[in-house]
Protein backbone atom coordinates (compact mmCIF):
# COMPACT_ATOMS: atom_id res chain seq x y z
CA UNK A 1 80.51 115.78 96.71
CA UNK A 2 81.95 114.96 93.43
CA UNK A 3 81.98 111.55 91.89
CA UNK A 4 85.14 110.18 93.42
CA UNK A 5 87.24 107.30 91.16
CA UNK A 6 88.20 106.10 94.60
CA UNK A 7 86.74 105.98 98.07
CA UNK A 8 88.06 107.87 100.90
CA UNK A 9 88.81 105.80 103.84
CA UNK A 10 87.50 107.89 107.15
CA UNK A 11 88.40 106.45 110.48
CA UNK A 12 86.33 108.10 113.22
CA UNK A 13 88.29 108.09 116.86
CA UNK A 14 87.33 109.69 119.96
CA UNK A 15 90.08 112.05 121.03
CA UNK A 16 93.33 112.57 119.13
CA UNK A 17 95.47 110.71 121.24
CA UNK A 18 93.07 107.21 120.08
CA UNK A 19 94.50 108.05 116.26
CA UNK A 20 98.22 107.12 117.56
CA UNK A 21 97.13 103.84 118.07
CA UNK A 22 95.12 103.28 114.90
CA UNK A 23 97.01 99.37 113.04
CA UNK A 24 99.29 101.04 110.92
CA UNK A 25 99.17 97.56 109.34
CA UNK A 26 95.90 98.50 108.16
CA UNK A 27 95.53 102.21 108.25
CA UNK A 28 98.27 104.55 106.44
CA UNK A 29 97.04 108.00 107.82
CA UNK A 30 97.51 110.92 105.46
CA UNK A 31 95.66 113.33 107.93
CA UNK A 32 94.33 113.62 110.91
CA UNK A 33 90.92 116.11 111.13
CA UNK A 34 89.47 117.30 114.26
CA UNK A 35 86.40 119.79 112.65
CA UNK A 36 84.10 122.03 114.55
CA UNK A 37 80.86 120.51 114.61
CA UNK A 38 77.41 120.25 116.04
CA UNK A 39 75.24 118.70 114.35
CA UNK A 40 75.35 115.18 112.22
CA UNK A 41 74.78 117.39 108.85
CA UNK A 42 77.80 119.11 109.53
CA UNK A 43 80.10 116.09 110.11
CA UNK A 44 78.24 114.70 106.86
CA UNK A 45 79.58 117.56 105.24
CA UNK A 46 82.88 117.78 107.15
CA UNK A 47 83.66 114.60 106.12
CA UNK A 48 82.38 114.44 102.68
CA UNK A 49 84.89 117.54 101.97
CA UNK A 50 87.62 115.58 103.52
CA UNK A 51 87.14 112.43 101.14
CA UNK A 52 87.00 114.56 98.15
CA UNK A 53 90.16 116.15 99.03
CA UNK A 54 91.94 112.44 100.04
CA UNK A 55 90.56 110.54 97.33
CA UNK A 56 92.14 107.06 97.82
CA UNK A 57 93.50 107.98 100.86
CA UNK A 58 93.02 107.88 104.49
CA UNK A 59 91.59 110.49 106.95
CA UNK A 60 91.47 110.24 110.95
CA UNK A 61 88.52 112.15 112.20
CA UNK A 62 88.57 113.09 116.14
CA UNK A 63 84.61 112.97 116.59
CA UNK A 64 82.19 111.86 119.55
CA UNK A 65 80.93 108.69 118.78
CA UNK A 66 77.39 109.40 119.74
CA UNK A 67 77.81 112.13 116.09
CA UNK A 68 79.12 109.60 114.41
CA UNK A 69 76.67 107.16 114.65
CA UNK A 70 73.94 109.68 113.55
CA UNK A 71 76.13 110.60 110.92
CA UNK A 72 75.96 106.98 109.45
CA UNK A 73 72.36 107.44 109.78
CA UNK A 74 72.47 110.57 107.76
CA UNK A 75 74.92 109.28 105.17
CA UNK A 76 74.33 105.43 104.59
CA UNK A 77 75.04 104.27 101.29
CA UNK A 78 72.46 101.40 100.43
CA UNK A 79 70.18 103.70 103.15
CA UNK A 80 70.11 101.50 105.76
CA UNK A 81 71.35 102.54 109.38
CA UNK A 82 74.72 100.99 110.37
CA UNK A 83 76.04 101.08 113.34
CA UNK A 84 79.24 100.26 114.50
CA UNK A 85 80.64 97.86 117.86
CA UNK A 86 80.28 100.13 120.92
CA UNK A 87 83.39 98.56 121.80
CA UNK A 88 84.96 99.59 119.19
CA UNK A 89 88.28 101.80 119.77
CA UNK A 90 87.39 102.93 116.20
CA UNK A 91 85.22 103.37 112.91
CA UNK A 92 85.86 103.43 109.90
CA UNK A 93 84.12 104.29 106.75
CA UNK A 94 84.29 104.35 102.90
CA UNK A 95 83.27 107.11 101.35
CA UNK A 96 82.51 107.90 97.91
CA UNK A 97 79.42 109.46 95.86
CA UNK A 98 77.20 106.90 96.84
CA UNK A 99 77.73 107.32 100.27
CA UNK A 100 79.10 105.62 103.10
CA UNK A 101 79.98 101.81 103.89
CA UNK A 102 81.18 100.89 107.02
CA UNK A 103 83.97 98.81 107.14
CA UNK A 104 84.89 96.07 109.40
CA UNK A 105 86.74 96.15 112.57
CA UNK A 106 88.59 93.34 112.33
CA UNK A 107 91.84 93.92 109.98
């Protein structure tokens, strides 16, 4: 990824129909992704294209939460595992070159 003057904002949902019902108070979608993937590397990677394409902006991402969480694993930026509410309808991230912070749920 390149060095990004401003973090991507990635908010992982569960199926597409979760991403209507995103705050718009708080989220002001500019696309909504739902990539092929297997593995945590390649949702790394899928996402990590995303943010450098939506620099600033904000990206839905339809993904299985059980990928997502390894993701974070994979992609922490101060390298320590977050993980996000189960209960959670959502997650959202940061991203930039450093990697990614999760954000809170609360708006």
């Amino acid at each position: 990824m390149s060095d990004l003057q401003c973090p991507a904002t990635i908010v992982f949902v569960a199926d597409a129909a979760a991403a209507d019902s995103l705050p718009s108070s708080r989220f002001r979608v500019a696309q909504v992704m739902s990539p092929y993937v297997r593995t945590p590397v390649d949702l790394v990677g899928a996402v990590e294209q995303a943010a450098d394409e939506y620099r600033g902006e904000c990206v839905t991402v339809v993904a299985p939460r059980s990928l997502v969480n390894e993701a974070l694993d994979e992609a922490s930026a101060d390298g320590t595992s977050a993980i996000p509410s189960p209960d959670a309808p959502w997650v959202a991230v940061e991203v930039d070159a450093t990697g990614w912070k999760l954000l809170p749920a609360e708006s």
